[in-house]
C-alpha atoms as a PDB file:
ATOM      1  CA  UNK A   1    -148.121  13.754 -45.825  1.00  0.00           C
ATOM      2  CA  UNK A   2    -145.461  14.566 -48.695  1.00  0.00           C
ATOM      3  CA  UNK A   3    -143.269  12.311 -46.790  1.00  0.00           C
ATOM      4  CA  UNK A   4    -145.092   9.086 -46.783  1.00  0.00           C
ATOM      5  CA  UNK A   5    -145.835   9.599 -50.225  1.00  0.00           C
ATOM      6  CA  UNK A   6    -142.480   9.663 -51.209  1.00  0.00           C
ATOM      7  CA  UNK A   7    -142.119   6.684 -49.452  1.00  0.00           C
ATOM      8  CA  UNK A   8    -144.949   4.701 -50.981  1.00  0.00           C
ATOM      9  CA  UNK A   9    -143.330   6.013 -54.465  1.00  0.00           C
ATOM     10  CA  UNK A  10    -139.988   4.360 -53.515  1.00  0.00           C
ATOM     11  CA  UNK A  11    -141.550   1.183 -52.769  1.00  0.00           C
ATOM     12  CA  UNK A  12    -143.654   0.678 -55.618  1.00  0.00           C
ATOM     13  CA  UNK A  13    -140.282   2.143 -57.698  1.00  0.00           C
ATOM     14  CA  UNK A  14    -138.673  -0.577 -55.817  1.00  0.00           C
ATOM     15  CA  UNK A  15    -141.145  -3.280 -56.634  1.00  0.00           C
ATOM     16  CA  UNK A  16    -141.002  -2.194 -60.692  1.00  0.00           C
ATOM     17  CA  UNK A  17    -137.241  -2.047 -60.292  1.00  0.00           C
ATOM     18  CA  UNK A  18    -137.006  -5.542 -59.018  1.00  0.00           C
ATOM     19  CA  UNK A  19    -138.930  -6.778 -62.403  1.00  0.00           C
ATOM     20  CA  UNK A  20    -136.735  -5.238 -64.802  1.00  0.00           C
ATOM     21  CA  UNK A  21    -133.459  -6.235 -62.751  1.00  0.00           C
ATOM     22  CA  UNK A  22    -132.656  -9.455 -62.091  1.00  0.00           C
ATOM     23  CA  UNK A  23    -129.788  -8.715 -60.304  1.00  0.00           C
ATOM     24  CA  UNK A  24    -131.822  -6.887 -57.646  1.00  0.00           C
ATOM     25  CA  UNK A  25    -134.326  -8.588 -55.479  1.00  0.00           C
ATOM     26  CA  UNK A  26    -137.583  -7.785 -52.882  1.00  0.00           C
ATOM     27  CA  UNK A  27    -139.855 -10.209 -51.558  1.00  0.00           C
ATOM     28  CA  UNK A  28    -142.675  -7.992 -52.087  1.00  0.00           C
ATOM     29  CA  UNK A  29    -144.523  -4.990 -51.063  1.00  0.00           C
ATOM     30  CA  UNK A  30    -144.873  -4.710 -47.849  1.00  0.00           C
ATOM     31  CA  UNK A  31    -140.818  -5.792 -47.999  1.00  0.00           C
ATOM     32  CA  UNK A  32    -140.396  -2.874 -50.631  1.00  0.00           C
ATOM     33  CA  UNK A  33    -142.539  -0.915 -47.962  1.00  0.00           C
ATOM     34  CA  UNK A  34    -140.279  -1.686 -45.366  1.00  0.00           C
ATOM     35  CA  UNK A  35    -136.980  -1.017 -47.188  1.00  0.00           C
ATOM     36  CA  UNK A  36    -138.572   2.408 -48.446  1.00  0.00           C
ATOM     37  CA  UNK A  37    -139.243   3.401 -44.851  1.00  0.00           C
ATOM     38  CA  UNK A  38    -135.171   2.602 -43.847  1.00  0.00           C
ATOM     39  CA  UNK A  39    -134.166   4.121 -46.812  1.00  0.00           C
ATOM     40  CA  UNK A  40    -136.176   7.275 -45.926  1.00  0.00           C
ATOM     41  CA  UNK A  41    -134.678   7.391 -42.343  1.00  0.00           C
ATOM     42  CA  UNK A  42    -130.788   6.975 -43.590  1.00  0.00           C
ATOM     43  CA  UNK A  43    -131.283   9.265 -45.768  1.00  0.00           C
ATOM     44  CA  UNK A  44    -132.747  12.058 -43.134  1.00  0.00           C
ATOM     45  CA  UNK A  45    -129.715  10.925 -40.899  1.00  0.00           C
ATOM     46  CA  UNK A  46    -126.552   9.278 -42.523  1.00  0.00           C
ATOM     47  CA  UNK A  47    -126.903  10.777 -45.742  1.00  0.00           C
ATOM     48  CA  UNK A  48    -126.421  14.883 -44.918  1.00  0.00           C
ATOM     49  CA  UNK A  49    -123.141  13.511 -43.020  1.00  0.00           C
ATOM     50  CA  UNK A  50    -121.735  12.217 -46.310  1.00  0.00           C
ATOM     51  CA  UNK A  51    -122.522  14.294 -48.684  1.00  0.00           C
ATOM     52  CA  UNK A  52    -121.082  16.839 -46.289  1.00  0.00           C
ATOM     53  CA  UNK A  53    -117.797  14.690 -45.931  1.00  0.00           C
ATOM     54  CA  UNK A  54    -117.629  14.122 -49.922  1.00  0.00           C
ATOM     55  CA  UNK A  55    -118.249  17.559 -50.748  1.00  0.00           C
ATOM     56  CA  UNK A  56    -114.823  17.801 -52.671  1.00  0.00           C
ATOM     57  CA  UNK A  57    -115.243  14.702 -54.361  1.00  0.00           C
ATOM     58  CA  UNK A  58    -118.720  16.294 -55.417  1.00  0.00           C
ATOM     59  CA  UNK A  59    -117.802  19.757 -56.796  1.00  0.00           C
ATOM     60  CA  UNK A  60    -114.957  17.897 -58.632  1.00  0.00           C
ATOM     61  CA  UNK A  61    -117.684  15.429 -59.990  1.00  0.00           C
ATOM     62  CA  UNK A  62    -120.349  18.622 -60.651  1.00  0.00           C
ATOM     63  CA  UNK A  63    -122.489  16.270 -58.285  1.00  0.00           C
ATOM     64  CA  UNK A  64    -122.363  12.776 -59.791  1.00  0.00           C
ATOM     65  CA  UNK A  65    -120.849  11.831 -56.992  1.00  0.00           C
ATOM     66  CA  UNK A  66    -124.163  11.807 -55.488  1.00  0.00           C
ATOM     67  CA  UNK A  67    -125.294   9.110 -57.386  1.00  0.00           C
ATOM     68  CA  UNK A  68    -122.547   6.738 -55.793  1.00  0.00           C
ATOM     69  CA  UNK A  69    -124.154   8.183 -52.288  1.00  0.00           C
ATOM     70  CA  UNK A  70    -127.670   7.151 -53.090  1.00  0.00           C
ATOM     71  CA  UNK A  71    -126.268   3.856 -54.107  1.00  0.00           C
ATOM     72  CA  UNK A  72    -124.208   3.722 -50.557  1.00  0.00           C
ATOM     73  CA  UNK A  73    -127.145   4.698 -49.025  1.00  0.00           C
ATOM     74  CA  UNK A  74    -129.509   1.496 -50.769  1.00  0.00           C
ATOM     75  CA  UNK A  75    -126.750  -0.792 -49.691  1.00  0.00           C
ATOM     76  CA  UNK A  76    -126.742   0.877 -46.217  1.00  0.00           C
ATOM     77  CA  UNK A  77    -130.801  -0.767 -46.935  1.00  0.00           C
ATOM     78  CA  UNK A  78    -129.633  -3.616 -47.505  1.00  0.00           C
ATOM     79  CA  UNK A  79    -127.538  -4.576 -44.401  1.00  0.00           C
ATOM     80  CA  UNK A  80    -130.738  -3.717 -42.248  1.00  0.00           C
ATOM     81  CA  UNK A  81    -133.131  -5.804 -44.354  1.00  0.00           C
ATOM     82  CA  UNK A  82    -130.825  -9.220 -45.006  1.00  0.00           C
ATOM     83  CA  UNK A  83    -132.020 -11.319 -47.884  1.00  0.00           C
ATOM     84  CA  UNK A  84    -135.651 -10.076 -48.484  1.00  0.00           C
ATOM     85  CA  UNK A  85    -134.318  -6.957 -49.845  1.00  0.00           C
ATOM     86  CA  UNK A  86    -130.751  -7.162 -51.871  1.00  0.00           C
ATOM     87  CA  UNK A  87    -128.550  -6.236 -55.185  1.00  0.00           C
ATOM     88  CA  UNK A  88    -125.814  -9.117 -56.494  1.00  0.00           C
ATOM     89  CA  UNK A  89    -123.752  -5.963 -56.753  1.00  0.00           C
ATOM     90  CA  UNK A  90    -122.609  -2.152 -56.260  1.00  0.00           C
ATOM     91  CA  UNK A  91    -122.751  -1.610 -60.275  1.00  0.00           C
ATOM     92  CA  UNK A  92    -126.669  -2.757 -59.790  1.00  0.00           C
ATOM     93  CA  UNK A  93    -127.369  -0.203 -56.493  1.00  0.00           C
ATOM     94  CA  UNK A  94    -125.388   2.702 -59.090  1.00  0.00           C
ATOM     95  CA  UNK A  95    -128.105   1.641 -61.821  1.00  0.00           C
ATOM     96  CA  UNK A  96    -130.863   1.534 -59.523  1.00  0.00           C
ATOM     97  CA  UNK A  97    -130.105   4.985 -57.571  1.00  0.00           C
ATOM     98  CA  UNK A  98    -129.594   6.581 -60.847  1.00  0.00           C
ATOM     99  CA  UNK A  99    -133.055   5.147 -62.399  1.00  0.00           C
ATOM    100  CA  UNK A 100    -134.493   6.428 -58.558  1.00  0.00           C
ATOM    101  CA  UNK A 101    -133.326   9.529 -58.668  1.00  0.00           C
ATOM    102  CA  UNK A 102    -134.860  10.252 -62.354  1.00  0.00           C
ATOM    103  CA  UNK A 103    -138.081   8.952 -61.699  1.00  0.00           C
ATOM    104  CA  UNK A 104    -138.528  10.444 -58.247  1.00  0.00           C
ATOM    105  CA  UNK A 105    -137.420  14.101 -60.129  1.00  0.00           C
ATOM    106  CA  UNK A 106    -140.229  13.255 -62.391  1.00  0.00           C
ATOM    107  CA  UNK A 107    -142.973  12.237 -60.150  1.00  0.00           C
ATOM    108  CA  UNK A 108    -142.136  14.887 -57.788  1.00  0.00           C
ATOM    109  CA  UNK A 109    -143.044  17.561 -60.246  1.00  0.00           C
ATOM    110  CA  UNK A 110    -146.019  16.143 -61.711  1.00  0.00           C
ATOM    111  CA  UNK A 111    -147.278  15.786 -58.436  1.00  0.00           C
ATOM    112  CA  UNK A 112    -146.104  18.796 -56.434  1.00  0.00           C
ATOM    113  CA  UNK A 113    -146.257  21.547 -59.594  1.00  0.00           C
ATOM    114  CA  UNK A 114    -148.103  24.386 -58.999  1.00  0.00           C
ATOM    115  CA  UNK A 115    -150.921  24.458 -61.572  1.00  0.00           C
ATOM    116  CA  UNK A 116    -151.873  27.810 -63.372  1.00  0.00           C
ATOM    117  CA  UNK A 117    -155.325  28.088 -65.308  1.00  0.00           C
END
C-alpha cells in the first residue's frame, strides 16, 4: 500500500513539476502515472547497483552524489517513455531530482509519522 502511494505522489509531483518547468515535459496523468511506475521499478533494480558502484564518489560527495543518481535514474525514465515524458536537459533532471527528493522527504513524514496524543 505504502508503495503505490509513493507512486501516485511521484506522479502528481511530476505533473506540478512539469508546470513550473518548462524545460521538462508530461503529457498528462496517466503519462506521469506511467513514468512514476518505471521510475519506481529502476529504482528497486538499477538504482542499488549504482549507488553501490559510486559509493566512493558518494562518501567523497557526503552523498550529493545521489542527487546526480536520481537524476540518472529520471533519464533512465525517459528512454522507456520517448516523447510523452522528457527534460531538454541533464541540468533540468538534477533540478527536478533534487526538488523530488525534498518533497518526497516531506510528504513521507507527514504521512508516515507516528502521532502521539
Amino acid at each position: 500500500m505504502r508503495w503505490i502511494i509513493g507512486v501516485i505522489i511521484n506522479s502528481v509531483l511530476f505533473v506540478a513539476l512539469s508546470g513550473f518547468f518548462t524545460s521538462f515535459h508530461v503529457d498528462g496523468f496517466m503519462t506521469a502515472l506511467l513514468a512514476s511506475f518505471i521510475l519506481a521499478i529502476l529504482n528497486m533494480l538499477i538504482r542499488p547497483i549504482l549507488l553501490l558502484l559510486t559509493l566512493p564518489i558518494n562518501i567523497f560527495t557526503l552523498g550529493l552524489f545521489t542527487f546526480v543518481i536520481n537524476a540518472l535514474m529520471l533519464e533512465l525514465t525517459t528512454f522507456f517513455m520517448g516523447a510523452s515524458f522528457q527534460f531538454d536537459s541533464f541540468g533540468t533532471a538534477l533540478i527536478i531530482a533534487a526538488i523530488m527528493a525534498f518533497a518526497n522527504m516531506i510528504i513521507n513524514s507527514v504521512l508516515w509519522s507516528k502521532k502521539e496524543a
